[in-house]
N, C-alpha and C. Protein backbone atom coordinates (compact mmCIF):
# COMPACT_ATOMS: atom_id res chain seq x y z
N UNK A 1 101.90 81.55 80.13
CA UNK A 1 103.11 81.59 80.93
C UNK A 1 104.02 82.69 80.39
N UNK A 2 104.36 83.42 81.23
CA UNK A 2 105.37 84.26 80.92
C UNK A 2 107.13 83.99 81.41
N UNK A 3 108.06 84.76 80.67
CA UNK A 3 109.40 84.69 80.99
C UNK A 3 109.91 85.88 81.44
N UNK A 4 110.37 86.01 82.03
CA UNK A 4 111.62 87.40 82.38
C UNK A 4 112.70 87.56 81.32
N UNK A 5 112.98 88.40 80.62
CA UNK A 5 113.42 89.01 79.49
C UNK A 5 114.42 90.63 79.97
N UNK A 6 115.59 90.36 79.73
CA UNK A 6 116.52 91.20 80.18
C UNK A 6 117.74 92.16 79.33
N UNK A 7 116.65 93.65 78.51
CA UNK A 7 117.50 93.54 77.41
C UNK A 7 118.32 95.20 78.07
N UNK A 8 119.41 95.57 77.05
CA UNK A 8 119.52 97.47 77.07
C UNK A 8 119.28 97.58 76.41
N UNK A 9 118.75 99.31 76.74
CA UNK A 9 118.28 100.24 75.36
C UNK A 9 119.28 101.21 76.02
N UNK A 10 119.40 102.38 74.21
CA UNK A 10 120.01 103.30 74.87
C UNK A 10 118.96 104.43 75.32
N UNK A 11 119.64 105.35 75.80
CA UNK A 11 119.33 106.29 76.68
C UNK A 11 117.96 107.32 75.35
N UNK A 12 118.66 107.39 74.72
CA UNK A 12 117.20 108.12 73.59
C UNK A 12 116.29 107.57 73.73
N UNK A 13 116.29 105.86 73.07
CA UNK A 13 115.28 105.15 72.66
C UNK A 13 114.33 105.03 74.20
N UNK A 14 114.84 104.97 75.86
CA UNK A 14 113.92 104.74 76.38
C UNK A 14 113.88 106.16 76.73
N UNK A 15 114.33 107.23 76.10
CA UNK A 15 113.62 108.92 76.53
C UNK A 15 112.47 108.76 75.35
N UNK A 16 112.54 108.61 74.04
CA UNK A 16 111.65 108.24 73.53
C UNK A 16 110.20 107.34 73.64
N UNK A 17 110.60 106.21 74.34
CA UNK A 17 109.37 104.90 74.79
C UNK A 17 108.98 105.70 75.86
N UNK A 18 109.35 106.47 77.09
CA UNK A 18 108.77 106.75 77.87
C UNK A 18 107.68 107.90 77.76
N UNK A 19 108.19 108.69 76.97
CA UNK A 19 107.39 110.18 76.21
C UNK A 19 106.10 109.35 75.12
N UNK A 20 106.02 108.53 74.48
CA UNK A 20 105.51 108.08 74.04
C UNK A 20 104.59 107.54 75.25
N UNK A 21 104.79 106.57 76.20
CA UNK A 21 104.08 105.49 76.91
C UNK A 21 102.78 106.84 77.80
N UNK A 22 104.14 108.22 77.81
CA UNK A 22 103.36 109.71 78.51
C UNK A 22 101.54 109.90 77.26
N UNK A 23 102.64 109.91 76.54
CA UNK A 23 101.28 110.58 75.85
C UNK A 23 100.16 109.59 75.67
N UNK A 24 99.95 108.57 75.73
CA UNK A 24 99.13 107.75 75.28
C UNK A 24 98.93 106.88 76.86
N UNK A 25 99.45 107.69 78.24
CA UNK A 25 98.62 107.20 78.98
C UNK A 25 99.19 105.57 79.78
N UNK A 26 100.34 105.33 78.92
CA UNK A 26 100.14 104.01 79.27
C UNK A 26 101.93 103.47 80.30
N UNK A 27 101.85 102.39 80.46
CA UNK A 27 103.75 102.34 81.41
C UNK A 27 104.46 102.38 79.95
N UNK A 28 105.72 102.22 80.65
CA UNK A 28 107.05 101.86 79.27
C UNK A 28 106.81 100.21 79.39
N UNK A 29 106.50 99.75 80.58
CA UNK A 29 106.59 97.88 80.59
C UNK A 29 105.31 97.72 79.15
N UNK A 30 104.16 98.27 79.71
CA UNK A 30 103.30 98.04 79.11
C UNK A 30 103.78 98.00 77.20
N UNK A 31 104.52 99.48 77.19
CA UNK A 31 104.59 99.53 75.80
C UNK A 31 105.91 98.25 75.12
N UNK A 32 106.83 97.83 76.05
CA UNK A 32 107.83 96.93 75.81
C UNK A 32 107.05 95.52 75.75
N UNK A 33 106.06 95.14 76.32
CA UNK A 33 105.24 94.49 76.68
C UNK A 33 104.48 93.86 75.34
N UNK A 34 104.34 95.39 74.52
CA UNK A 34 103.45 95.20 73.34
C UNK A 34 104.17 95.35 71.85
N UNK A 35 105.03 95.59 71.93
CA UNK A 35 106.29 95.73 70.61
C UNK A 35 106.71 94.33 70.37
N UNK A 36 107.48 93.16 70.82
CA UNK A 36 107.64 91.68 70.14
C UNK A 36 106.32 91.32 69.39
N UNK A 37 105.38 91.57 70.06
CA UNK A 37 103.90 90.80 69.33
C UNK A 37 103.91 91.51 68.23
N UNK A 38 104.31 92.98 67.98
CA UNK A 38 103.84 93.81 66.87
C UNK A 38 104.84 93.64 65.69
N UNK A 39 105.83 93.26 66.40
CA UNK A 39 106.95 93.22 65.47
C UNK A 39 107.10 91.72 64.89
N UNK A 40 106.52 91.02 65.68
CA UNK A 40 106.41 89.38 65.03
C UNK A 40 105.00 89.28 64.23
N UNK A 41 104.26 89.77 64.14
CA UNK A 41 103.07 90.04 63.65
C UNK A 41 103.57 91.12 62.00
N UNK A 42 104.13 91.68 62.34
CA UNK A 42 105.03 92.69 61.10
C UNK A 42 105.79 91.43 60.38
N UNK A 43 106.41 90.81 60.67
CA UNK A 43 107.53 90.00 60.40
C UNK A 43 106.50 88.92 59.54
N UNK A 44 105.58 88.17 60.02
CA UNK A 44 104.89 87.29 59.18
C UNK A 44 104.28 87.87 58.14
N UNK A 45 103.73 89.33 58.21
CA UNK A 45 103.16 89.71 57.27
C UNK A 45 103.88 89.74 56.11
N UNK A 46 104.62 90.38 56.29
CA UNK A 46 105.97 90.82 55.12
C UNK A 46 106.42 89.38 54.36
N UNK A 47 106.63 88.55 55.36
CA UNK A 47 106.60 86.77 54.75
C UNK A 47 105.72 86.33 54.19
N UNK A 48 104.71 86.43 54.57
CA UNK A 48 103.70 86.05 53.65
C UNK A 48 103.20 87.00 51.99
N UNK A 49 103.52 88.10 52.35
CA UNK A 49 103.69 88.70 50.78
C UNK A 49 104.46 88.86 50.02
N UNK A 50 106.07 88.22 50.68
CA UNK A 50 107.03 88.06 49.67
C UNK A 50 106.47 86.67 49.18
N UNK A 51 106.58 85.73 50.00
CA UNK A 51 105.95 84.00 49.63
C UNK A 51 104.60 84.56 48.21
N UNK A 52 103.79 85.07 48.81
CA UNK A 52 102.83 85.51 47.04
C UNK A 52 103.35 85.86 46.26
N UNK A 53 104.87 86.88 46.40
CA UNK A 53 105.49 87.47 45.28
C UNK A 53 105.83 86.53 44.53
N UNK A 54 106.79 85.79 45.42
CA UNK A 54 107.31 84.74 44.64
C UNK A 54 106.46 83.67 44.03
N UNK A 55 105.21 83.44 44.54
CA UNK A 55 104.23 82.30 44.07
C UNK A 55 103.73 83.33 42.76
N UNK A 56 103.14 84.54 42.83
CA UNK A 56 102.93 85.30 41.42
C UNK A 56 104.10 84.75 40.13
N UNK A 57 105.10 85.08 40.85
CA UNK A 57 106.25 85.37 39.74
C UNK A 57 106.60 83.95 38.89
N UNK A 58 106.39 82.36 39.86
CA UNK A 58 106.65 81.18 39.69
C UNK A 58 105.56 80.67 38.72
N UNK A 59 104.71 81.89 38.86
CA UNK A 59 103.27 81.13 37.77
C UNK A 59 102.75 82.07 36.54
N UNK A 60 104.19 82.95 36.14
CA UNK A 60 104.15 83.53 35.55
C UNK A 60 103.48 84.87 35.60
N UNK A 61 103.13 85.24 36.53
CA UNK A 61 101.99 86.18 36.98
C UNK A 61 103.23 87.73 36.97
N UNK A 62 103.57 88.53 35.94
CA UNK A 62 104.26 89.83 36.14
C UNK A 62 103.36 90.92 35.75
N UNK A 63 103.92 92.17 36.45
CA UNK A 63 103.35 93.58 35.63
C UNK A 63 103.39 93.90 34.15
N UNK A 64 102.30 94.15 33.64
CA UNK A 64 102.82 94.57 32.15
C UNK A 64 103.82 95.76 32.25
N UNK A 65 104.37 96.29 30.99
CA UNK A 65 105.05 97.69 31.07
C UNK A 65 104.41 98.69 31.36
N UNK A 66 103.24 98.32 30.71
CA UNK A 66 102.33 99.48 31.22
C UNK A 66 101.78 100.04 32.46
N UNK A 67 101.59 98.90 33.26
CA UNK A 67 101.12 98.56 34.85
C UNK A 67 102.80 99.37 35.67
N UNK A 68 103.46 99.08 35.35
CA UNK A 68 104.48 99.44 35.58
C UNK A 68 104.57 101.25 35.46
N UNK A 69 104.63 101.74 34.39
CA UNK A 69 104.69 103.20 33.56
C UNK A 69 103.47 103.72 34.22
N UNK A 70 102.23 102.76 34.87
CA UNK A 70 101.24 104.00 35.66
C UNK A 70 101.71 104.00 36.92
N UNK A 71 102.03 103.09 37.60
CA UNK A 71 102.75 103.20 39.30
C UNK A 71 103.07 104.94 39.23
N UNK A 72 104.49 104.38 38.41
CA UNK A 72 105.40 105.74 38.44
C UNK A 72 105.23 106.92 38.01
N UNK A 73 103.61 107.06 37.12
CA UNK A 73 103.23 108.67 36.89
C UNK A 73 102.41 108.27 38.00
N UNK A 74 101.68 107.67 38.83
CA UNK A 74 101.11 107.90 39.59
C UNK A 74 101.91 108.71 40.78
N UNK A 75 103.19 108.29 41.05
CA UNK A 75 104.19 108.43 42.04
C UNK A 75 105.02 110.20 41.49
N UNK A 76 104.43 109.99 40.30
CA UNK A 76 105.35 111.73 39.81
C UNK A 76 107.21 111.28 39.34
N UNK A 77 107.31 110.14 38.78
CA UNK A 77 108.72 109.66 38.84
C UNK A 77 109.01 109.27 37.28
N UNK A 78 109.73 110.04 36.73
CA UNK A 78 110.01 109.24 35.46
C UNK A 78 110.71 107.95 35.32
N UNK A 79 110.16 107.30 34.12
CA UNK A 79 110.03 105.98 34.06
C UNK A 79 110.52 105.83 32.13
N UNK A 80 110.84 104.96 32.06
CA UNK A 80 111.35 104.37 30.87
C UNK A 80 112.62 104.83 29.93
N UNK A 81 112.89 104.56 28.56
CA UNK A 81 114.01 104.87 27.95
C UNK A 81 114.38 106.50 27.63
N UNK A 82 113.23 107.17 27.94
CA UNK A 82 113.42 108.76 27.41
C UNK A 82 113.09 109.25 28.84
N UNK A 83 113.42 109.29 30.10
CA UNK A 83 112.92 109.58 31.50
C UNK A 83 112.91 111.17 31.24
């Protein structure tokens, strides 16, 4: 079952959705159509890996310093007391 759903956008965002819906062929309904699912689908994900963060962190589960100090040469970012 579907509902009728009645929102504004501004004037960019649907010059944007429509150039987009262009290139890939498809309507703007279609692409409005398919953004709540993607974005509620985004939304649980992100919940569910903070919920592990916090289940890691509750069971003692942290980065060593070291695990830590490779992220950030991995990333090119100085890290620790002498950065």
């Amino acid at each position: 079952m579907t509902s009728p759903v009645t929102f504004e956008l501004e004037e960019e965002t649907i010059s944007a959705l429509d150039a987009d819906a262009a290139r890939i062929d498809r309507s703007r309904n279609a692409l409005v159509d398919q953004a709540p699912g993607e974005w509620l689908a985004h939304q649980d994900w992100q919940r569910e890996e903070i919920e592990a963060g916090i289940a890691d962190a509750d069971a003692g589960r942290f980065a060593t310093g070291e695990e830590v100090a490779a992220v950030f040469a991995r990333l090119g970012i100085a890290y620790g007391p002498d950065p």
